[in-house]
Protein backbone atom coordinates (compact mmCIF):
# COMPACT_ATOMS: atom_id res chain seq x y z
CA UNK A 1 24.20 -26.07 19.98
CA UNK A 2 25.77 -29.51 20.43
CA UNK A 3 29.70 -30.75 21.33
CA UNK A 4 31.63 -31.99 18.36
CA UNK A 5 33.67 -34.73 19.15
CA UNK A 6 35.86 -36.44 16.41
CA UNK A 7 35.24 -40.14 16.56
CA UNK A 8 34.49 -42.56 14.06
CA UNK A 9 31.72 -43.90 15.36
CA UNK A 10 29.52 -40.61 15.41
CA UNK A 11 29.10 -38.02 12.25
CA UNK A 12 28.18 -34.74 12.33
CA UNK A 13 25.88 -33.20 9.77
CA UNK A 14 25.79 -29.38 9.37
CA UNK A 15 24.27 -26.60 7.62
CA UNK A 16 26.26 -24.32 5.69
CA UNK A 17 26.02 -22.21 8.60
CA UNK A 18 27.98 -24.56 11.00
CA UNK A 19 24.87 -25.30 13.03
CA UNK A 20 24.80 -29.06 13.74
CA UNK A 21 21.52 -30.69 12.20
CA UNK A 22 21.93 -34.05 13.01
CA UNK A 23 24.27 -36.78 15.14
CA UNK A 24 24.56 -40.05 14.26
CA UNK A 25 25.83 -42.96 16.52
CA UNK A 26 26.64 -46.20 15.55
CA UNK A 27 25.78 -49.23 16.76
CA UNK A 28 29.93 -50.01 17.48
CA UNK A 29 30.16 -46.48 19.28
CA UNK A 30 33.12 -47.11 21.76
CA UNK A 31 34.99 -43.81 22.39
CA UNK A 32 33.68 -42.64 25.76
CA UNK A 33 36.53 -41.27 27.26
CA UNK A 34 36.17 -38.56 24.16
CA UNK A 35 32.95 -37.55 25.87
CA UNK A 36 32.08 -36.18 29.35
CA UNK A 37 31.48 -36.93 31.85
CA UNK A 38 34.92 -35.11 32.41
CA UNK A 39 34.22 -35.70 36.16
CA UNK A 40 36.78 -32.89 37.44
CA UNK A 41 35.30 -31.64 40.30
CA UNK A 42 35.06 -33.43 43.77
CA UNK A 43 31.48 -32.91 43.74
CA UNK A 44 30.95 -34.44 40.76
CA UNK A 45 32.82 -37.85 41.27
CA UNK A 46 30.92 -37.82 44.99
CA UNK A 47 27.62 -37.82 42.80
CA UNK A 48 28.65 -40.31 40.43
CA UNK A 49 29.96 -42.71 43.80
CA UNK A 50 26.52 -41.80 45.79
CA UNK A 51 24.08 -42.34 43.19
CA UNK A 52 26.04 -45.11 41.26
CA UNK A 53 26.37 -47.74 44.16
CA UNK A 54 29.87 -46.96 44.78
CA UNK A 55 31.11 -46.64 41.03
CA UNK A 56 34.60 -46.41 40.17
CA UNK A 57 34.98 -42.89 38.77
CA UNK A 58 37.86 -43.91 35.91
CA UNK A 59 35.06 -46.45 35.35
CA UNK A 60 32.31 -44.34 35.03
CA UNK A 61 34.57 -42.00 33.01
CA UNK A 62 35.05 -44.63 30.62
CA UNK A 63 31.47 -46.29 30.13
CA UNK A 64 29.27 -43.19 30.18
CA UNK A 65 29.23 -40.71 27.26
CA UNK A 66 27.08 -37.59 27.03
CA UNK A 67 26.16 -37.20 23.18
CA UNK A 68 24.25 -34.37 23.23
CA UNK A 69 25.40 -30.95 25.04
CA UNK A 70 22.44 -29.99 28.12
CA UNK A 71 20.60 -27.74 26.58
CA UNK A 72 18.78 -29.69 23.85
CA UNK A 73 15.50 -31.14 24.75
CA UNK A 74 16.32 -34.55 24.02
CA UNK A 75 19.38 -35.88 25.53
CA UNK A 76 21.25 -38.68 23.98
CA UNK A 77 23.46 -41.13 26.97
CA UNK A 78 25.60 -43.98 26.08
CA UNK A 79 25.93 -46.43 28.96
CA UNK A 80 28.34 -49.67 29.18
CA UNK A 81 28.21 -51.01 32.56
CA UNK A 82 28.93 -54.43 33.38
CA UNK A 83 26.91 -57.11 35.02
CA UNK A 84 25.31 -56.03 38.40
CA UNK A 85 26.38 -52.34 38.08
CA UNK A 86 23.15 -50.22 39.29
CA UNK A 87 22.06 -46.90 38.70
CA UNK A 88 19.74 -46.24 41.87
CA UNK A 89 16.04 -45.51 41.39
CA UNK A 90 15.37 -41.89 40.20
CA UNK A 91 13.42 -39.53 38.14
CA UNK A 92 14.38 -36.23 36.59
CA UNK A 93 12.37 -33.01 37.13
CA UNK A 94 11.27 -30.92 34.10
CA UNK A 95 13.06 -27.38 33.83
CA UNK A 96 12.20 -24.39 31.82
CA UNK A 97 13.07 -25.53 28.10
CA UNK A 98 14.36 -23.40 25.95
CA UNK A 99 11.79 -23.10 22.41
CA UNK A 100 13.02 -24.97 19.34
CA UNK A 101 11.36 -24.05 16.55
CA UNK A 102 11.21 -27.55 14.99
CA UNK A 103 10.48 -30.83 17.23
CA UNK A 104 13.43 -33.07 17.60
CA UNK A 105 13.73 -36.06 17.09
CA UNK A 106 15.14 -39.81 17.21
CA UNK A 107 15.30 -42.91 14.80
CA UNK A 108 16.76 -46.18 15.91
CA UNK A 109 17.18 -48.62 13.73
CA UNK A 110 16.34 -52.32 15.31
CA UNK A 111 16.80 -54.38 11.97
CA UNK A 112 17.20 -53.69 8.27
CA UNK A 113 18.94 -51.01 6.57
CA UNK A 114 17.26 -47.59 6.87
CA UNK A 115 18.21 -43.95 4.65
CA UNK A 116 17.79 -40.76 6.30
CA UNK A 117 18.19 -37.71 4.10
CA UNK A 118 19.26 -34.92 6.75
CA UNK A 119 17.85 -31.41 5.39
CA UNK A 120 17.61 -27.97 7.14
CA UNK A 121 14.36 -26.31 7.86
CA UNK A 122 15.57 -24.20 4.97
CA UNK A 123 15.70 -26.93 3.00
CA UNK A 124 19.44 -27.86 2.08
CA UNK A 125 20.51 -31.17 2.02
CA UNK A 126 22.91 -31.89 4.06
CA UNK A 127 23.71 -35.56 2.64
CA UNK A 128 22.25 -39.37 4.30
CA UNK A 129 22.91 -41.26 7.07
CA UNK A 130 23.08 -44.85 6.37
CA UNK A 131 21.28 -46.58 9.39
CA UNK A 132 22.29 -50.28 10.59
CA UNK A 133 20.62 -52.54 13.20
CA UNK A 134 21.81 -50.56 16.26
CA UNK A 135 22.45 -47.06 14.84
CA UNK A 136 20.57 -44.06 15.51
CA UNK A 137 20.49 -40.69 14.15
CA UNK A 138 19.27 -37.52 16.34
CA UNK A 139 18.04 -34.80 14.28
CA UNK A 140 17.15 -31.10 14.79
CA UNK A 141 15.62 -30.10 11.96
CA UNK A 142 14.34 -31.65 8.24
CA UNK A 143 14.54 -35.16 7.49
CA UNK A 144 13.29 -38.21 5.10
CA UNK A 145 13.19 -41.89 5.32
CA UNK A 146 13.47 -44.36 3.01
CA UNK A 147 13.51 -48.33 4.00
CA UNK A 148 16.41 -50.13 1.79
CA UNK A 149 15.61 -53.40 2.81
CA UNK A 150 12.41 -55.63 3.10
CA UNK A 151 11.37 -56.25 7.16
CA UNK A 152 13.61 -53.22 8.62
CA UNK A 153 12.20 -51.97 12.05
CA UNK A 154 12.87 -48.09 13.14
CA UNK A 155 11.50 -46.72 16.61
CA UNK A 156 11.01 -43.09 16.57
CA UNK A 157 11.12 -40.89 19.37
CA UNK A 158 10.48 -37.07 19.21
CA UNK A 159 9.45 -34.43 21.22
CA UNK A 160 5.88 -34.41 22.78
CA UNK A 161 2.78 -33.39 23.15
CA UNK A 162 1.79 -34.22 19.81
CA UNK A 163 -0.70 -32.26 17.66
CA UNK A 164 -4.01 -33.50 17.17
CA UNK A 165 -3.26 -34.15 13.20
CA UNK A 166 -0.32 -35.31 11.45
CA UNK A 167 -0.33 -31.66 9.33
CA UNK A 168 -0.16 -29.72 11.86
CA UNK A 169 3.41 -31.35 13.09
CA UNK A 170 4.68 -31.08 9.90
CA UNK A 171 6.11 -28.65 7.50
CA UNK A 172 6.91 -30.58 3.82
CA UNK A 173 10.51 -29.35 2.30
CA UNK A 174 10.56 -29.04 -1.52
């Protein structure tokens, strides 16, 4: 389902199955050139100098990493550009998604310290991700949350619409 890519700034957690459950990125993520954009066809780098205001294409190589292979519903971008680079104006049109059977979802941590327990639907525990101000954790499947320190802040993002009640998004794991 999603590219592995051995860095030290991004773990893996997987079922027993191999299936990745979860990716987390931390806040000092720095290894884009481990991640495409691979930019190898001449199409490709024209995009990236047409819609990018004339970016450099080593640059963009090095300052853009796709975390999350295309075919998840939410797609996770690292960007480093410097001052005055520009991404023109644009919007991105909706295409058939494929079904999940659980609703992704996102946790970034803006302050504090923050535990997230990564399970599978089934139910195994797959171990915790230890979240920092700046870290964020993607997961696919089962999950808890538990706040280790007083005043830290977490915005979650997951997949919409949402259900009218809070029971009928979720499934509790024993």
């Amino acid at each position: 389902m999603t590219l592995e890519v051995d860095s030290k700034s991004v773990d893996y957690y997987k079922a027993s199955d191999g299936r990745i459950i979860a990716i987390h990125i931390k806040g000092d993520f720095n290894d884009y050139a481990k991640f495409p954009p691979y930019l190898d066809s001449e199409e490709a780098k024209e995009h990236i100098r047409t819609a990018y205001a004339g970016q450099d294409i080593e640059a963009e190589r090095n300052t853009k990493a796709h975390m999350t292979d295309d075919e998840i519903p939410l797609q996770i971008i690292v960007l480093n550009r410097p001052k005055g680079a520009i991404t023109k104006a644009h919007y991105h049109v909706v295409e058939e998604r494929t079904t999940n059977t659980t609703r992704h979802q996102i946790l970034l941590c803006q302050r504090g310290r923050v535990r997230v327990g990564v399970f599978t639907k089934e139910g195994e525990n797959l171990g915790d991700a230890i979240l920092h101000r700046d870290d964020l954790i993607l997961m696919y499947e089962g999950h808890e949350v538990e706040f280790l320190e007083d005043d830290s802040k977490v915005i979650e993002i997951k997949e919409g619409p949402f259900p009218e009640t809070d029971e009928r998004d979720k499934v509790d794991l024993k």
